[in-house]
Protein backbone atom coordinates (compact mmCIF):
# COMPACT_ATOMS: atom_id res chain seq x y z
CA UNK A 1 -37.09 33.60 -0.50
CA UNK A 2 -39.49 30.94 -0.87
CA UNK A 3 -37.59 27.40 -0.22
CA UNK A 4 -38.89 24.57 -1.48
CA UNK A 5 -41.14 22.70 1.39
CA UNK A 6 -38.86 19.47 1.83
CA UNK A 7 -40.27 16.63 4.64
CA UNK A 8 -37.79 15.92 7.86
CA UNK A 9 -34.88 14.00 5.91
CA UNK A 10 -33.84 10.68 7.10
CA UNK A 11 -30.02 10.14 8.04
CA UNK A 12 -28.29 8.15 5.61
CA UNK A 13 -26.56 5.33 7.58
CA UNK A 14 -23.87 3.69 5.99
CA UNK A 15 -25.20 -0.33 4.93
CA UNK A 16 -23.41 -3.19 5.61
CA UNK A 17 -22.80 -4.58 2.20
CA UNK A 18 -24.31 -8.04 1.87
CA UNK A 19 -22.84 -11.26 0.92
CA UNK A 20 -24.44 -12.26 -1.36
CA UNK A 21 -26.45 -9.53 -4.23
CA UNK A 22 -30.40 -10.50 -3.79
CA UNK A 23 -31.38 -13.35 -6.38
CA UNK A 24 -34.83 -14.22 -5.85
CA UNK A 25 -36.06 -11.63 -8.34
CA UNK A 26 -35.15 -11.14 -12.50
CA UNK A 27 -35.14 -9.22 -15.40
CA UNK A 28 -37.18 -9.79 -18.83
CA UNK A 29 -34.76 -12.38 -19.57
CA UNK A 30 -37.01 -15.13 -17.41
CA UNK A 31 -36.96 -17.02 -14.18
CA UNK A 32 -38.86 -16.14 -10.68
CA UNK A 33 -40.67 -13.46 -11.07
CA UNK A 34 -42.61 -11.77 -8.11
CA UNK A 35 -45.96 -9.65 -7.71
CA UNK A 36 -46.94 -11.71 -11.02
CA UNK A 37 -49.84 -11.37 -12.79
CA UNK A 38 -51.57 -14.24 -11.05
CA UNK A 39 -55.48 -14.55 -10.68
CA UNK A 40 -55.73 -12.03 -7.91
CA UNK A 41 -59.83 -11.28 -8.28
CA UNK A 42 -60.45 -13.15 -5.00
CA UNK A 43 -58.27 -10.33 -2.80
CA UNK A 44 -60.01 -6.74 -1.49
CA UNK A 45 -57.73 -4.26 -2.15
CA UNK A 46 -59.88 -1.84 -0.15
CA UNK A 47 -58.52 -4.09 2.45
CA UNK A 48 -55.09 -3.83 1.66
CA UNK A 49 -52.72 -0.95 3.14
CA UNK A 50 -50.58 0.51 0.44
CA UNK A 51 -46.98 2.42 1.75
CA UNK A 52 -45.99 4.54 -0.64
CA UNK A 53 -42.68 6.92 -1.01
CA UNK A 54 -43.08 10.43 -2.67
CA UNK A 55 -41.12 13.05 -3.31
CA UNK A 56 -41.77 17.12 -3.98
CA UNK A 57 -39.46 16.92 -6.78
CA UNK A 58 -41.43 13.55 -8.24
CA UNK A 59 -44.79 14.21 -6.84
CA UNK A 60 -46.83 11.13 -7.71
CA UNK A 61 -49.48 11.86 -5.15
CA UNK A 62 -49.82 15.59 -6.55
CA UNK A 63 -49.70 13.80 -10.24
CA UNK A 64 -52.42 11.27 -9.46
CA UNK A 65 -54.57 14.19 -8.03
CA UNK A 66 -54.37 16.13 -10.66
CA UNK A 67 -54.81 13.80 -13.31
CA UNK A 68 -57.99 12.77 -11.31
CA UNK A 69 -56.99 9.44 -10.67
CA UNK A 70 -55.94 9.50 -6.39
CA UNK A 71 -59.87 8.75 -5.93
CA UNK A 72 -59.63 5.81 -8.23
CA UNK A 73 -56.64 3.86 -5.93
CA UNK A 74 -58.23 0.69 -4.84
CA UNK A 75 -56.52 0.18 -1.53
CA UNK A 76 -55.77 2.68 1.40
CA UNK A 77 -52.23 4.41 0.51
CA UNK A 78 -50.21 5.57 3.10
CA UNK A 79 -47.97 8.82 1.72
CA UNK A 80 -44.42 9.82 3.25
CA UNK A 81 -42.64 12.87 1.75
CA UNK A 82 -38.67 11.86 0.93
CA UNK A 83 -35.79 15.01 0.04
CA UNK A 84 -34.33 12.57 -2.51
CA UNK A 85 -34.67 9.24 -3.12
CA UNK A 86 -31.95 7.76 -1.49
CA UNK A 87 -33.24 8.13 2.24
CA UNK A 88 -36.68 6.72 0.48
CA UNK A 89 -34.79 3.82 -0.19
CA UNK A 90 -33.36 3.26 2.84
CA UNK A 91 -36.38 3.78 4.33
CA UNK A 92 -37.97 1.02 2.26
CA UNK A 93 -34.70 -1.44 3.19
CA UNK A 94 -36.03 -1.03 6.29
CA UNK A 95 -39.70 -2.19 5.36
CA UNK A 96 -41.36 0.80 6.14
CA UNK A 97 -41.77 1.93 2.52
CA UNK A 98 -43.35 -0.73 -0.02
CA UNK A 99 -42.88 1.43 -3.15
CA UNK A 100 -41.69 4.94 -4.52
CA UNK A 101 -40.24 6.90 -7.26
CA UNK A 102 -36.78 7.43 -7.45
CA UNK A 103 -34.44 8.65 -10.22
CA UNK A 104 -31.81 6.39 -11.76
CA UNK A 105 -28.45 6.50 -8.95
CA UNK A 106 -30.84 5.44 -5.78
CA UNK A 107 -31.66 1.86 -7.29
CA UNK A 108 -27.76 1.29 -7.94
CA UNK A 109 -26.75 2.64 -4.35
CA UNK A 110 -29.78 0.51 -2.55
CA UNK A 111 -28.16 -2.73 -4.19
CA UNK A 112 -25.36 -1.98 -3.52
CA UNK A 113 -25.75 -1.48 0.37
CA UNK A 114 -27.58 -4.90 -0.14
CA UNK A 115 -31.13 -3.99 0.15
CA UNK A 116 -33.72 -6.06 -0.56
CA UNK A 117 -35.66 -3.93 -3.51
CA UNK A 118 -36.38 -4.14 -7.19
CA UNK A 119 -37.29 -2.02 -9.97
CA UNK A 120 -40.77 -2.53 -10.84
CA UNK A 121 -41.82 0.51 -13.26
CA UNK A 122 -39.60 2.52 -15.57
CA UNK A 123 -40.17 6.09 -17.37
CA UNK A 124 -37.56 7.93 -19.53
CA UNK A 125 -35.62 10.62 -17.89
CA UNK A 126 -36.30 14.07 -20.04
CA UNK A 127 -32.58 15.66 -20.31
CA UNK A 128 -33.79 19.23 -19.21
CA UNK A 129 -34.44 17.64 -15.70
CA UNK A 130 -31.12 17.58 -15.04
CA UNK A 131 -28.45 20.36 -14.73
CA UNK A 132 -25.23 21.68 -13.90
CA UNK A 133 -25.65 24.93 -11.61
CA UNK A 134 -23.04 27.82 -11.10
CA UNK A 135 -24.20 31.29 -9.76
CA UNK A 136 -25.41 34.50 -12.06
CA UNK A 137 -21.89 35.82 -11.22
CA UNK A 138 -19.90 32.98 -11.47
CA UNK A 139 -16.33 33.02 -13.62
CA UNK A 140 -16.87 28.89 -14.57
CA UNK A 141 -18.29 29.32 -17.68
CA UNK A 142 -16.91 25.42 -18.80
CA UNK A 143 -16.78 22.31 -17.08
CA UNK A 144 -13.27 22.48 -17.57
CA UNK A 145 -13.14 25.00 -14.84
CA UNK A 146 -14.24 22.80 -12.03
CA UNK A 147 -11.10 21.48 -11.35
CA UNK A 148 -10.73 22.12 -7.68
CA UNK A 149 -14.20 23.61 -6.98
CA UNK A 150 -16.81 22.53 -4.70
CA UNK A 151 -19.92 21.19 -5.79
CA UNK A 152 -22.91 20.62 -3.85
CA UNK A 153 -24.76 16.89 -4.66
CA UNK A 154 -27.20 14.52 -3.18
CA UNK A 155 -24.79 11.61 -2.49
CA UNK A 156 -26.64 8.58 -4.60
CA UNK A 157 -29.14 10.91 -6.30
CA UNK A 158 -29.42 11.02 -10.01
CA UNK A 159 -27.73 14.67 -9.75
CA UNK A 160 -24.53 12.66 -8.25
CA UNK A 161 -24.74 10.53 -11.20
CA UNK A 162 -25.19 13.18 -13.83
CA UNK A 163 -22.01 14.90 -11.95
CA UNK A 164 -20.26 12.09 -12.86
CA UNK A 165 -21.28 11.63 -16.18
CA UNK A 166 -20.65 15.58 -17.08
CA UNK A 167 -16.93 15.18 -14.85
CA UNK A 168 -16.13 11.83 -16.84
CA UNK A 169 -17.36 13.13 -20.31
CA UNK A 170 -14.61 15.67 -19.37
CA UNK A 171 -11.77 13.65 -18.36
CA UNK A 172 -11.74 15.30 -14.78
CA UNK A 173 -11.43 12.74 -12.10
CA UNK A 174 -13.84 13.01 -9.19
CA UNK A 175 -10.71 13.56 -7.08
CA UNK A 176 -9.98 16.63 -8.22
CA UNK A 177 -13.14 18.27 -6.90
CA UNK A 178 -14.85 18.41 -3.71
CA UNK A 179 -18.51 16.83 -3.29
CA UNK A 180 -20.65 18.75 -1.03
CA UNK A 181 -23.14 16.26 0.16
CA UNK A 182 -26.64 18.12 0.48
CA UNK A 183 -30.41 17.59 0.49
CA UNK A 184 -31.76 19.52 -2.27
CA UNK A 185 -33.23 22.24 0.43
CA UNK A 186 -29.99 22.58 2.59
CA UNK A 187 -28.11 22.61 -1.23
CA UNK A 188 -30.16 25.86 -2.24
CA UNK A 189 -29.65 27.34 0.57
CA UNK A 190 -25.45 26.62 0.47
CA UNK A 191 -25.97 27.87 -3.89
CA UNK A 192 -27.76 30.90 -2.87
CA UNK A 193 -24.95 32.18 -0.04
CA UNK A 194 -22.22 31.14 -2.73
CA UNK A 195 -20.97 28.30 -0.31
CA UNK A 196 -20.58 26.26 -3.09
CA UNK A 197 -19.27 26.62 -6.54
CA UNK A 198 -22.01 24.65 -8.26
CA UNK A 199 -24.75 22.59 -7.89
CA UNK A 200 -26.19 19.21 -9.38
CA UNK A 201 -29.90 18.80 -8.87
CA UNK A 202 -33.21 17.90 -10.59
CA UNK A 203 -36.32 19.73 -11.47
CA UNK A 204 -38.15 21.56 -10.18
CA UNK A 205 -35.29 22.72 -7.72
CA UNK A 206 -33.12 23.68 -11.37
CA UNK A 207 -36.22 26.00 -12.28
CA UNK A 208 -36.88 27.59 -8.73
CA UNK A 209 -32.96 28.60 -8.58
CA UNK A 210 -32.85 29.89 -12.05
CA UNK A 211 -35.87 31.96 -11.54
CA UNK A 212 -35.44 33.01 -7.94
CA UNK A 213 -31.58 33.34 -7.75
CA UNK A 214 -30.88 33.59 -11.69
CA UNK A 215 -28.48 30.47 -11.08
CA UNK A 216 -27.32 29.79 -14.48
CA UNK A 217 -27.25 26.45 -16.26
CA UNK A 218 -23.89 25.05 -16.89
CA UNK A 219 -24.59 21.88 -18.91
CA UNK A 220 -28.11 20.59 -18.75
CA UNK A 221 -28.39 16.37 -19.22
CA UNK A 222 -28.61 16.92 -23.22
CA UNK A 223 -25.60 15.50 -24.85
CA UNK A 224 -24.83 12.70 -22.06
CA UNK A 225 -26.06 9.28 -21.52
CA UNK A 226 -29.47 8.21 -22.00
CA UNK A 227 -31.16 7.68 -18.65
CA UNK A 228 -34.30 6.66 -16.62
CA UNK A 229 -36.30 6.81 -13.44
CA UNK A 230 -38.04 3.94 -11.76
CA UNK A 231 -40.14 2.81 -9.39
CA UNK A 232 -38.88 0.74 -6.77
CA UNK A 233 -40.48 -1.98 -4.93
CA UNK A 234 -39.72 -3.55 -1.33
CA UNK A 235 -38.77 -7.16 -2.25
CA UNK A 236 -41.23 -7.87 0.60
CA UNK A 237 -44.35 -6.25 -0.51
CA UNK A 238 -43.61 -8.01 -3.60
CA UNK A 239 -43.73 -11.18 -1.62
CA UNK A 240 -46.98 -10.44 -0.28
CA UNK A 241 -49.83 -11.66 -2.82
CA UNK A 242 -52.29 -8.93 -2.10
CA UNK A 243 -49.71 -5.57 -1.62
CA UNK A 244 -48.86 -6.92 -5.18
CA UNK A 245 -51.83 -6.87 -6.87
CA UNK A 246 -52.40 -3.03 -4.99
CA UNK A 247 -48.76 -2.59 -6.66
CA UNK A 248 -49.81 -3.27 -9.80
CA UNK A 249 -52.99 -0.90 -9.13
CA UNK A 250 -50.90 1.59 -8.76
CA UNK A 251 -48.25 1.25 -11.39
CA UNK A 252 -51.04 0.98 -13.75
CA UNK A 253 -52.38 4.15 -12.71
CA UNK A 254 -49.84 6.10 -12.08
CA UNK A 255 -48.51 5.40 -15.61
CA UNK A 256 -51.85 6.33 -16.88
CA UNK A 257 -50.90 10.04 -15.27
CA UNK A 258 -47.84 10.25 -16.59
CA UNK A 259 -49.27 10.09 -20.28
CA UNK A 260 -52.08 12.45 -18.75
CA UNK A 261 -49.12 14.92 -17.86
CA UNK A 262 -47.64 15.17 -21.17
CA UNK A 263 -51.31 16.27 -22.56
CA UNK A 264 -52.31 18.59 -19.69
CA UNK A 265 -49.12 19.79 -18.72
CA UNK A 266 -50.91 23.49 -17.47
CA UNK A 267 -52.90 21.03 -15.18
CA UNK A 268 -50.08 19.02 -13.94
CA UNK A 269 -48.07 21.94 -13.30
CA UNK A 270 -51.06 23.92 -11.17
CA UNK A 271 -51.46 20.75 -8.71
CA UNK A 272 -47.56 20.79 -8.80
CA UNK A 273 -47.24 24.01 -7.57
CA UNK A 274 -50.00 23.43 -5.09
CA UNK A 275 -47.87 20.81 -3.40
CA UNK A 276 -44.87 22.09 -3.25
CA UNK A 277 -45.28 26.13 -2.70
CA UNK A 278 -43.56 27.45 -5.84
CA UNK A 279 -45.11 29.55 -7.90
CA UNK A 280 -47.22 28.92 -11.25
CA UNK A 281 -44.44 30.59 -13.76
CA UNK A 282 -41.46 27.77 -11.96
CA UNK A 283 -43.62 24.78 -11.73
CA UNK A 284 -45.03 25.74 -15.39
CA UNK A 285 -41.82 25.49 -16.58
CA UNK A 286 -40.63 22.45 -14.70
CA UNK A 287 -43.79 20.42 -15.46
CA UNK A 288 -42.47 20.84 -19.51
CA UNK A 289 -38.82 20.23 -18.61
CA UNK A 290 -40.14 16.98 -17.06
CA UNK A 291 -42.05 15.28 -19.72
CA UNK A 292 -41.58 11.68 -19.53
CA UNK A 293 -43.16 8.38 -20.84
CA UNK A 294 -43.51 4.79 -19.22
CA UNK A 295 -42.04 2.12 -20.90
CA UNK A 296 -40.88 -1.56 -19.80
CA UNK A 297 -38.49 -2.52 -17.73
CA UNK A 298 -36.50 -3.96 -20.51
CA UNK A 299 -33.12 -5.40 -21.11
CA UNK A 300 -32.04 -2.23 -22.38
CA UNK A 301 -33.09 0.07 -19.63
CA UNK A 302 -31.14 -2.59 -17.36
CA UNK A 303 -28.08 -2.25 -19.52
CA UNK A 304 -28.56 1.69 -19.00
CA UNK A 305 -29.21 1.01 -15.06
CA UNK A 306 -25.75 -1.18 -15.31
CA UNK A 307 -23.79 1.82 -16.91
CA UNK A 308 -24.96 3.55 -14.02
CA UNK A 309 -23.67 0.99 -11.39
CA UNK A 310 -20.57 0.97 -13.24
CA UNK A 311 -20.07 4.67 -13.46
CA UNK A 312 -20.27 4.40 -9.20
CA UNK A 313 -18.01 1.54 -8.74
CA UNK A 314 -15.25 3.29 -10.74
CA UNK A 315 -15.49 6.11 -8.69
CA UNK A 316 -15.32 4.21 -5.59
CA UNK A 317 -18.48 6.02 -4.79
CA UNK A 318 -19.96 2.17 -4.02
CA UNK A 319 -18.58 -0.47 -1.80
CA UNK A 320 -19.58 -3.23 -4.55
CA UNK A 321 -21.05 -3.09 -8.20
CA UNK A 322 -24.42 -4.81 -8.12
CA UNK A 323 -25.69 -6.94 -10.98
CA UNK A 324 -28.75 -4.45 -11.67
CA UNK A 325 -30.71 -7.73 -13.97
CA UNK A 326 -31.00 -9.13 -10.47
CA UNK A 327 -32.91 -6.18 -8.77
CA UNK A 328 -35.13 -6.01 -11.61
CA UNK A 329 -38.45 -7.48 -12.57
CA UNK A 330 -40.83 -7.30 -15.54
CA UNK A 331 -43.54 -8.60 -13.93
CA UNK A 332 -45.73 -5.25 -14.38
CA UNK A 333 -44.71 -4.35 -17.61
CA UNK A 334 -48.50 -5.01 -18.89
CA UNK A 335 -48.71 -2.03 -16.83
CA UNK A 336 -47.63 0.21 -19.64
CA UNK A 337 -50.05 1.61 -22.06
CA UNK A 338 -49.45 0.23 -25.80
CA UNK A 339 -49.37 3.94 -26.34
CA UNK A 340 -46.36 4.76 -24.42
């Protein structure tokens, strides 16, 4: 079978959870805002070294490429391939990553373990990029039938938060099933060998099982809360005057790709599959199912951001629920294009 190409994961240590949530940053409502959009002609970003998280199942640098906009980055970037964005996070609470894409659980998690990071970019979430897996063969045919069945998950992913949201909507208590925490490559592998009753996960891993292993889809993300994925900056690059301005380089292309995407989406998914080793008829399919469109980071995408934060702390999936206003800034919401 062809697996999806995944980069060597990162453990997941467990955070100590700080004592205080990270203040120095804010939403749109006002205040301190880093990275702003001070005069920065006077810095080189050809100077200026860029470190920047990506993922197979996000693929930025494979979006930017196609779109023919990677030659147009101003500064050197520095890529490193993530299974989820969870270990990206840590990775960047550890100041090795400066930015990366992440869906909308990692943020939550990565304030909650205290990390000093903050949402810089936001895009809507397309429902059909999230889904609810059994087997061909399976006999669950409704959530209902979970109750007591093992379900593989990225622990902090946005597939662990859609879990909850489909396991909430019905009234089933997280306790009464068993969370199999997986990377999305080790979780194929556990769906396809039926070591696992289900499995929550994002595109394009929801395409490559239904087409390779004719997994079927349980409940996609249609019918449950609204939700988004971000871009996440270290709170430290932020600091720094000149990875700022590179961040905002790169925010305002890589927003400029996204709209690209939803025009081309033949040529997005080509460079897609190119990256990650699936074939054309998979990634052509995931490149629709992820359609998505920049917008601001707003008050009401932190409101969503807060549902999600709440939706972990009632589950006691979270040590502490984070104030998400206060790991959010709207400094590079120019960033978006008026036609988004």
């Amino acid at each position: 079978m062809n697996k999806m190409i995944s980069a060597a994961r990162l453990p997941l240590a467990v955070a100590a959870v700080s004592a205080a949530l990270i203040t120095t940053g804010c939403s749109s409502s006002g205040g301190s805002n880093p990275g702003g959009s001070a005069n920065t002609s006077a810095i080189n970003l050809s100077k200026v070294t860029l470190n920047i998280g990506d993922q197979k199942g996000t693929g930025a640098q494979a979006l930017l490429t196609a779109a023919g906009l990677i030659s147009k980055l101003p500064f050197h970037a520095v890529w490193s391939d993530f299974t989820s964005g969870p270990p990206m996070l840590q990775a960047m609470g550890s100041g090795s990553v400066d930015i990366g894409g992440v869906g909308d659980a990692p943020p939550v998690v990565a304030a909650s373990s205290g990390y000093k990071v903050a949402i810089v970019g936001a895009r809507t979430a397309n429902p059909l990029s999230a889904a609810l897996l059994v087997p061909k063969n399976s006999p669950i045919h409704s959530v209902s039938q979970l109750k007591g069945k093992k379900i593989a998950e990225a622990s902090g992913s946005s597939g662990n938060y859609h879990l909850l949201d489909v396991l909430d909507t019905a009234k089933i208590p997280v306790s009464e099933v068993t969370l199999d925490n997986l990377q999305p490559a080790d979780a194929l592998a556990a769906f396809s060998s039926n070591q696992v009753d289900a499995w929550d996960v994002w595109s394009p891993f929801i395409e490559q099982a239904v087409s390779q292993d004719h997994a079927r889809i349980l409940v996609s993300g249609k019918s449950y809360q609204a939700v988004y994925s971000f871009e996440v900056a270290a709170r430290s690059a932020l600091a720094d005057k000149a990875k700022a301005a590179a961040i905002r380089a790169y925010l305002k292309l890589l927003n400029q790709a996204y709209v690209w995407a939803q025009k081309n989406p033949a040529g997005w998914a080509r460079s897609w599959a190119a990256s990650t080793g699936l074939s054309s008829g998979i990634m052509n399919k995931a490149a629709v199912d992820v359609e998505t469109t920049p917008v601001p980071v707003s008050s009401k995408v932190i409101a969503s951001e807060q549902s999600v934060a709440d939706a972990f702390y009632s589950a006691k999936l979270i040590p502490a629920k984070p104030v998400m206003s206060q790991y959010a800034v709207s400094t590079f919401n120019d960033t978006v294009p008026s036609s988004s």
